[in-house]
C-alpha atoms as a PDB file:
ATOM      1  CA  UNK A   1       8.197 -20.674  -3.257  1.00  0.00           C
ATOM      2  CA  UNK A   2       4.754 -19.460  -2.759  1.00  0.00           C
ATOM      3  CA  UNK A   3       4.857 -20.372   1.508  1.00  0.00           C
ATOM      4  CA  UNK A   4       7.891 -18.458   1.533  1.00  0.00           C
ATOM      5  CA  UNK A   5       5.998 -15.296   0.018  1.00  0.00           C
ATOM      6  CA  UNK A   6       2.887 -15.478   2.301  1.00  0.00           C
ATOM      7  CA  UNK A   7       5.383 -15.977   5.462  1.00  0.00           C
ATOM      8  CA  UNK A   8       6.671 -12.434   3.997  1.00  0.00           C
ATOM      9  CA  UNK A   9       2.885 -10.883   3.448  1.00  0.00           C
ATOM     10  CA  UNK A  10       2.443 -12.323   7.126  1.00  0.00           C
ATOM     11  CA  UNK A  11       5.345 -10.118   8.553  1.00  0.00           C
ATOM     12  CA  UNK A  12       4.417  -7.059   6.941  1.00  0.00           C
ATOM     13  CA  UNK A  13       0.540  -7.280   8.244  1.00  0.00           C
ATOM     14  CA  UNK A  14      -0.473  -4.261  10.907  1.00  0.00           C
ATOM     15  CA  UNK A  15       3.096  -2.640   9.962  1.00  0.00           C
ATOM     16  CA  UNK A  16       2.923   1.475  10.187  1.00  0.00           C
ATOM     17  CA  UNK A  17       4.081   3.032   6.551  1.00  0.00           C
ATOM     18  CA  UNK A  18       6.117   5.952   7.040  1.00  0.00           C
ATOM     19  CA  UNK A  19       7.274   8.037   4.289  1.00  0.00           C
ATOM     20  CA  UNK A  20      11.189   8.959   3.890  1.00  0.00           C
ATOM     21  CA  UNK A  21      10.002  12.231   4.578  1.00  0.00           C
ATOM     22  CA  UNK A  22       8.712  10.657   7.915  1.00  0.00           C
ATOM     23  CA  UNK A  23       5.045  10.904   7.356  1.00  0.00           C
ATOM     24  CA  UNK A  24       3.036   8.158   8.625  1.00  0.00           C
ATOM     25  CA  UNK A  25       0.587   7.171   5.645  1.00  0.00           C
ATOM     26  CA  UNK A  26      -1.271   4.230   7.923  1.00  0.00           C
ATOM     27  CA  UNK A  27      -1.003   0.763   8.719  1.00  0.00           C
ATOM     28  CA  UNK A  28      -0.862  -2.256   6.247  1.00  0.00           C
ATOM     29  CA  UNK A  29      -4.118  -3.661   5.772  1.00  0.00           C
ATOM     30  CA  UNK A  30      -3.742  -6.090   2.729  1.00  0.00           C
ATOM     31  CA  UNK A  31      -1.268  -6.872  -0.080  1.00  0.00           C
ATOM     32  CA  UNK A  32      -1.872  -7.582  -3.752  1.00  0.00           C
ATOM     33  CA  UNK A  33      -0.439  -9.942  -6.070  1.00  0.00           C
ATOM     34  CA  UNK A  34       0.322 -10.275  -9.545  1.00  0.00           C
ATOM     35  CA  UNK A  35      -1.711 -14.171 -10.110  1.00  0.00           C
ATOM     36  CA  UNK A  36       0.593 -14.628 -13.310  1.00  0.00           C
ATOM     37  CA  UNK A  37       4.109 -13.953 -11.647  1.00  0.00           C
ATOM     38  CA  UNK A  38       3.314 -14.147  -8.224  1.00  0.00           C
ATOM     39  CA  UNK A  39       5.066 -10.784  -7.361  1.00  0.00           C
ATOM     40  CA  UNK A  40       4.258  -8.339  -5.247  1.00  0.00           C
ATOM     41  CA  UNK A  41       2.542  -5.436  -6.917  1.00  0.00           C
ATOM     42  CA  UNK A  42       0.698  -3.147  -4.404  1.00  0.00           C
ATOM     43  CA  UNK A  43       0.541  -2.970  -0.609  1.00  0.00           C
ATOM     44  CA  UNK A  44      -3.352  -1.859   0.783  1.00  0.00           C
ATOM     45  CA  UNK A  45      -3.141   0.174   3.712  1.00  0.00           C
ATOM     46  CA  UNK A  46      -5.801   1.643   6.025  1.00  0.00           C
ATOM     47  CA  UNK A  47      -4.726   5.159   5.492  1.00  0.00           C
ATOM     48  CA  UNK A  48      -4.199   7.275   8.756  1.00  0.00           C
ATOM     49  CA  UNK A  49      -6.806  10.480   8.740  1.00  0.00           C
ATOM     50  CA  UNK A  50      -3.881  13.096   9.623  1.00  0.00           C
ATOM     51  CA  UNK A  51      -2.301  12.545   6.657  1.00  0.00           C
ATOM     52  CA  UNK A  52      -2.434  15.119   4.341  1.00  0.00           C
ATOM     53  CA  UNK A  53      -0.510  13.090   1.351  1.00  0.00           C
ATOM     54  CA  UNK A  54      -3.174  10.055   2.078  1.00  0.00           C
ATOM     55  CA  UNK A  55      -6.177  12.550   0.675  1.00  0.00           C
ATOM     56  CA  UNK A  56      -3.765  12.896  -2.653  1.00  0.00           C
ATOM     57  CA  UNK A  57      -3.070   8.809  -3.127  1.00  0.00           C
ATOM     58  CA  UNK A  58      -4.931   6.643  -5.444  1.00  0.00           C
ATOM     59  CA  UNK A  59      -7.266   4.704  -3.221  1.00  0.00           C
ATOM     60  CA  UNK A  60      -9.314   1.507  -3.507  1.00  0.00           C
ATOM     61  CA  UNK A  61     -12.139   0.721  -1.416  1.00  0.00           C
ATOM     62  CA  UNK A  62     -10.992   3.421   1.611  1.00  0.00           C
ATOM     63  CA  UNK A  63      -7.307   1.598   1.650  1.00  0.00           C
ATOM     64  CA  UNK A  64      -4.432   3.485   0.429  1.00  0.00           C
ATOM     65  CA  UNK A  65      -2.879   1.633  -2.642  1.00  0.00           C
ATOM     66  CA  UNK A  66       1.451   1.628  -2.174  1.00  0.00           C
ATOM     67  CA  UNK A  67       3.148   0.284  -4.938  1.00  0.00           C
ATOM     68  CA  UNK A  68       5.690  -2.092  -4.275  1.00  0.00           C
ATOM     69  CA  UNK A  69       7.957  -1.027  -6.182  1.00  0.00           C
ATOM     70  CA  UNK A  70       8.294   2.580  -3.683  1.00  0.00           C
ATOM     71  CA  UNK A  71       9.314   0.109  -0.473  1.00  0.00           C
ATOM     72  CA  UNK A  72      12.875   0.646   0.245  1.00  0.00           C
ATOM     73  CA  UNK A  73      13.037  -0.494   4.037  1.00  0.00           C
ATOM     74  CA  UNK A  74      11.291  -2.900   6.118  1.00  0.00           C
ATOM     75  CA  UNK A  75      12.042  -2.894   9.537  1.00  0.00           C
ATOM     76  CA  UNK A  76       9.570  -2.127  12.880  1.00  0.00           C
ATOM     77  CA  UNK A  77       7.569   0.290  10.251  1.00  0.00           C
ATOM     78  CA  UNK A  78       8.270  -0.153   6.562  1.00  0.00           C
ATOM     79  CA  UNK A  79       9.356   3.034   4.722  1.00  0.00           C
ATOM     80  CA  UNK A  80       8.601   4.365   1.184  1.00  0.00           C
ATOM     81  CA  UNK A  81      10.246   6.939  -1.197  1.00  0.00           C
ATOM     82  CA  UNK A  82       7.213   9.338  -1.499  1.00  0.00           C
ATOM     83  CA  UNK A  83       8.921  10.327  -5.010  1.00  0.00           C
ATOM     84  CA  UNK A  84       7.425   7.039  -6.402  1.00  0.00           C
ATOM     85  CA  UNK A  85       3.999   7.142  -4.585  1.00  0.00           C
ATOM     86  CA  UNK A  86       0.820   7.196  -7.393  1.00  0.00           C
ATOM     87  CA  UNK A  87      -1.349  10.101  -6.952  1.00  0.00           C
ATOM     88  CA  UNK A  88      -5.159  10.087  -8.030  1.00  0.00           C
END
């Protein structure tokens, strides 16, 4: 199980998050696990400047923090319902 899951954090590396709004919020830097479970809990991205919704996002160490949870598409750019984005 766990190969299977970094195969999947390999494919979403570099990938451009756009809102389903169509904002672009950046580029997928890193991706956080739960150590317990093992699920996914938070994607890290490296936030693009233009953004105006980036400056409102909780943030850790300059990277955007995404909750998992607020994917709903994966595809050439992965897409996220804005609705369940976590403000600062």
């Amino acid at each position: 199980m766990p190969a299977r899951k970094f195969a999947i954090a390999r494919q979403l590396g570099g990938k451009r998050i756009i809102t389903n709004k169509g904002e672009e919020l950046g580029r997928i830097s890193d991706i956080q696990f739960d150590e317990s479970t093992g699920e996914l809990v938070y994607i890290l991205v490296d936030p693009n400047p233009e953004s105006k919704l980036v400056q409102k996002l909780r943030k850790e160490d300059d990277l955007v923090v995404i909750p998992y949870k607020s994917l709903f598409a994966v595809g050439d750019v992965v897409v996220v319902d804005e609705s369940l984005l976590e403000e600062d």
